[in-house]
Protein backbone atom coordinates (compact mmCIF):
# COMPACT_ATOMS: atom_id res chain seq x y z
CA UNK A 1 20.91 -29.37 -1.99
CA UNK A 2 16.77 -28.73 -2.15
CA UNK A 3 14.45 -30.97 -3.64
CA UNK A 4 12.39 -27.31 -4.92
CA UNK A 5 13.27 -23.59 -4.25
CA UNK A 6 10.67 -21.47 -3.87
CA UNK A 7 9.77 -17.75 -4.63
CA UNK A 8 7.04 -15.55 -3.29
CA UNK A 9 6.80 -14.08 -7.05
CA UNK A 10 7.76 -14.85 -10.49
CA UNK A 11 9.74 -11.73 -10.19
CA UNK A 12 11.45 -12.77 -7.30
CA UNK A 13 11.95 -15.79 -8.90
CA UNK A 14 13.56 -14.34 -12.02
CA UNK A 15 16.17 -12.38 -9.64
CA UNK A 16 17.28 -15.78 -8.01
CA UNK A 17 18.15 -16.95 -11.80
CA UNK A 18 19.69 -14.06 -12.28
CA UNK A 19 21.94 -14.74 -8.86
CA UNK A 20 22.49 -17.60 -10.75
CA UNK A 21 20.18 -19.87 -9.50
CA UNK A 22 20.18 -23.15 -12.35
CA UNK A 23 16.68 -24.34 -11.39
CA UNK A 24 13.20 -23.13 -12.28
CA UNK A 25 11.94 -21.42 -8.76
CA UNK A 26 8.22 -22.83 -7.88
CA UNK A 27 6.49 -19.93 -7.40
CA UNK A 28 4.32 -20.07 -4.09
CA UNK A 29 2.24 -16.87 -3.79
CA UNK A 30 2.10 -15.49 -0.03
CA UNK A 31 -1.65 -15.67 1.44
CA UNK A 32 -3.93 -14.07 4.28
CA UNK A 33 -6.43 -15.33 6.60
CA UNK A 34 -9.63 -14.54 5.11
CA UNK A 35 -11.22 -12.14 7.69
CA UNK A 36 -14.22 -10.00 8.83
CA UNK A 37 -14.53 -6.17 10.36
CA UNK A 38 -18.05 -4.86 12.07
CA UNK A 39 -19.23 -1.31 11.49
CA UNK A 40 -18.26 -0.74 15.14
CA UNK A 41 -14.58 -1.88 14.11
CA UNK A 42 -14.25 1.13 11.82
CA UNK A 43 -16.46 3.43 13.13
CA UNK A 44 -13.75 3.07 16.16
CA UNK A 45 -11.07 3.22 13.76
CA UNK A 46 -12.72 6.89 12.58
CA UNK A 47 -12.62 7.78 15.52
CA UNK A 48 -8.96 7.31 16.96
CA UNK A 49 -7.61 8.56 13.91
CA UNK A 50 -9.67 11.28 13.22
CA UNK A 51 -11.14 10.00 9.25
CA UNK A 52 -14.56 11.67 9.79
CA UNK A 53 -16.44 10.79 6.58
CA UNK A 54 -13.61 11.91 4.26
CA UNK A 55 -12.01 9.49 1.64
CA UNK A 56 -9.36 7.30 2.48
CA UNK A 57 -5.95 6.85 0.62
CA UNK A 58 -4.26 4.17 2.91
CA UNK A 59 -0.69 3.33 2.75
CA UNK A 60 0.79 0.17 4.98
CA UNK A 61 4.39 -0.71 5.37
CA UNK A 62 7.80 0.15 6.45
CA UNK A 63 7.67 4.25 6.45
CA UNK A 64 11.07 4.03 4.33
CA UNK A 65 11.29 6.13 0.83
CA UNK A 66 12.40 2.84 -0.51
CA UNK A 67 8.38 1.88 -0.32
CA UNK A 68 8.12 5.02 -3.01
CA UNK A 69 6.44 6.95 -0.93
CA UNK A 70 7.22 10.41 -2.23
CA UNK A 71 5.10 8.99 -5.32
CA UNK A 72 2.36 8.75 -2.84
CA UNK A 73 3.07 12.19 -1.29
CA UNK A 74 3.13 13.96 -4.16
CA UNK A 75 0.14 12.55 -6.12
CA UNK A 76 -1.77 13.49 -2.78
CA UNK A 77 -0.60 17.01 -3.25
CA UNK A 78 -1.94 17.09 -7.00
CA UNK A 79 -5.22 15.37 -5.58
CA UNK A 80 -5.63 18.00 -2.97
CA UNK A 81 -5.89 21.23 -5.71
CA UNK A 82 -8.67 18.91 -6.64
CA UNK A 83 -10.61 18.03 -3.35
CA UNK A 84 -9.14 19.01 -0.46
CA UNK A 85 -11.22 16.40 1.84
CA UNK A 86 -9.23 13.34 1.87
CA UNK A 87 -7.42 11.88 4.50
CA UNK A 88 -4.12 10.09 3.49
CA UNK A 89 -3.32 7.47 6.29
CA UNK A 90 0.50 6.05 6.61
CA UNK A 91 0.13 3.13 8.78
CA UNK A 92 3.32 1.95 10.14
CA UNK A 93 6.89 3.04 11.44
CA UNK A 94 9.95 3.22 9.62
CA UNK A 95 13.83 5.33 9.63
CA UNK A 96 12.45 7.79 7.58
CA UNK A 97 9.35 9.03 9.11
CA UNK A 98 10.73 12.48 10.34
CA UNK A 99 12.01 13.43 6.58
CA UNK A 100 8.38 11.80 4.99
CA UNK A 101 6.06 13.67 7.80
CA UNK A 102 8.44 17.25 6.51
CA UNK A 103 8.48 16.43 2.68
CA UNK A 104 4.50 16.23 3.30
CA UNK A 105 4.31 19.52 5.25
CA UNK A 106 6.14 21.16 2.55
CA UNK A 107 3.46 20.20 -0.02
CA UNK A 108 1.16 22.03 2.11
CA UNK A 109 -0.90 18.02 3.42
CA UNK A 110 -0.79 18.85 7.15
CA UNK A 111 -4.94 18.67 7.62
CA UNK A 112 -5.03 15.13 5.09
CA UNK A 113 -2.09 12.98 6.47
CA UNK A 114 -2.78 11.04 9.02
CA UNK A 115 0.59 8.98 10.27
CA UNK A 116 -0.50 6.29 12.57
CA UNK A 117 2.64 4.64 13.73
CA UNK A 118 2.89 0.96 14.16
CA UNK A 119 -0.21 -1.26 13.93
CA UNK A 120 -0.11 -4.23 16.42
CA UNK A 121 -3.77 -4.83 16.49
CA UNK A 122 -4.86 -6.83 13.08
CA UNK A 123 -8.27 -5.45 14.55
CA UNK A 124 -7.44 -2.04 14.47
CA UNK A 125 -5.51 -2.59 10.75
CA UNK A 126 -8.47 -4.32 9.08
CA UNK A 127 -10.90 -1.41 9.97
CA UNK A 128 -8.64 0.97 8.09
CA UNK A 129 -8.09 -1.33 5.18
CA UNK A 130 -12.07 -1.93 5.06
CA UNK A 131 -12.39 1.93 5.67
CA UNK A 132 -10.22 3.00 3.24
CA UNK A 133 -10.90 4.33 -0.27
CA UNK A 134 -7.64 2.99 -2.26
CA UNK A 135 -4.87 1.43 -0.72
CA UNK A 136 -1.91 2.98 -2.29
CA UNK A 137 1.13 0.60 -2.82
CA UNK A 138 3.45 2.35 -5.69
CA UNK A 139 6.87 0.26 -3.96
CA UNK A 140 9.12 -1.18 -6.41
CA UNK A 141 11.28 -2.59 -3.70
CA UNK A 142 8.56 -5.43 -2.64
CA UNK A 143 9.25 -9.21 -3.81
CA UNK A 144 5.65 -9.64 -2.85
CA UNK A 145 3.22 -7.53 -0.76
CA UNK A 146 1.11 -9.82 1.69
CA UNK A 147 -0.39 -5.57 2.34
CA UNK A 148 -2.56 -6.30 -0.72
CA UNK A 149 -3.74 -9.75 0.13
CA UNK A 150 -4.94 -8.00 3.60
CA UNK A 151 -6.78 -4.88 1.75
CA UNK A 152 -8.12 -7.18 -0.83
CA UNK A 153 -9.12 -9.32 2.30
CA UNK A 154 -11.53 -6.34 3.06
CA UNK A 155 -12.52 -5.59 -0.32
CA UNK A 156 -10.14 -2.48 -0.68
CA UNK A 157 -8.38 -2.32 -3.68
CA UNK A 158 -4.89 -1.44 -4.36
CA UNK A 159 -2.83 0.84 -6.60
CA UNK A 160 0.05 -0.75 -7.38
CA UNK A 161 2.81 0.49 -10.32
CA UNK A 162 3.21 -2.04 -13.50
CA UNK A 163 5.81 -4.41 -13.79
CA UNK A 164 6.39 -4.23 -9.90
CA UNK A 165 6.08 -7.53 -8.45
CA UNK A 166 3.11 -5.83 -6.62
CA UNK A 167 1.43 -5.61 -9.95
CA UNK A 168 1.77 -9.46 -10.89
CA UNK A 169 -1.09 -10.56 -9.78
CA UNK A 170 -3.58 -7.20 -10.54
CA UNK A 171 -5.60 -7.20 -13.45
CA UNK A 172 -6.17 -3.10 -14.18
CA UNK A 173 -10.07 -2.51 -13.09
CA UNK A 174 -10.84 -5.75 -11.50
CA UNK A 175 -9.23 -6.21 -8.93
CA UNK A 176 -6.90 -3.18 -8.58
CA UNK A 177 -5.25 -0.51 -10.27
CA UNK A 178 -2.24 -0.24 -12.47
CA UNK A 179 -0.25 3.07 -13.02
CA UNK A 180 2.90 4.12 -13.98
CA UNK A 181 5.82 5.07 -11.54
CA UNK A 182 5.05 8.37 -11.62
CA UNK A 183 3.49 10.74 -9.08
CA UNK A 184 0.95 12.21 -12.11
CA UNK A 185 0.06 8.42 -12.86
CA UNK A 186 -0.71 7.52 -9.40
CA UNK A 187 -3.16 10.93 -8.92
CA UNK A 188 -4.94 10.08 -11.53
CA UNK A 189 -6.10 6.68 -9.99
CA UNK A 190 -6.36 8.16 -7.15
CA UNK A 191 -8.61 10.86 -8.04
């Protein structure tokens, strides 16, 4: 009883067909504010969390394995034999943060993760994205992630595993970077 449905994604948009939606979804793409960070913005970010001049592998979202974190966890560990001197920030709170914060100790990334709890300040979360190296967004489970629209915002760009609805909208070395849903796949961007 809708004059238009609308989806965030065309994959999202394909699911509600295959709920058994009749129609053809209008895809309307989620946006973000287009805003600035100063130097004194992230240096202050640095600071609090403790980034130093190291690279940045920045992760924000729901701290849930369901956002495929252990893909991120694990490619860290592979980039660590590698260079040690990377911080890995997980920005955000979530029901699994206890099991993430001991599947990381057990791959031995105590001195790079960084686990910053829940963001309020858009402030606070632009300085990481702008500080931040790659932000890291292997989730499957996302019908569309505003998270890259707000790294892209500060001219980070994002990992993001193909065919996820994530991926629509990255084109591999432009404006992102594609790999496979595997933890190898995402180390190797990473790296």
């Amino acid at each position: 009883k809708c004059d238009e449905v609308w989806a965030v994604s065309a994959t999202s948009g394909q699911v509600l067909k295959e709920y058994g939606y009749p129609g053809e979804p209008v895809v309307m793409t989620n946006g973000t504010a287009l805003r600035e960070t100063s130097g004194k913005a992230i240096r202050e970010a640095e600071e609090r969390f403790g980034l130093g001049n190291s690279p940045v592998m920045l992760f924000v979202g729901q701290i849930n394995w369901k956002k495929n974190i252990l893909r991120i966890l694990e490619a860290a560990a592979l980039l660590k034999e590698e260079d040690p001197g990377f911080k890995l920030v997980l920005a955000g709170f979530g029901q699994d943060e206890k099991e993430i914060r001991k599947k990381a100790e057990s791959l031995h990334l105590g001195s790079q993760l960084i686990m910053t709890g829940m963001i309020t300040d858009t402030g606070v979360l632009d300085a990481l994205y702008a500080r931040a190296r790659l932000f890291v967004f292997p989730s499957l489970y996302d019908t569309f992630s505003l998270v890259i629209r707000e790294a892209a915002a500060m001219g980070t760009p994002s990992v993001v595993v193909c065919g996820s609805c994530a991926a629509e909208n990255i084109q591999d070395g432009y404006n992102g970077f594609l790999c496979e849903d595997d933890s190898r796949s995402v180390f190797q961007v990473m790296s």
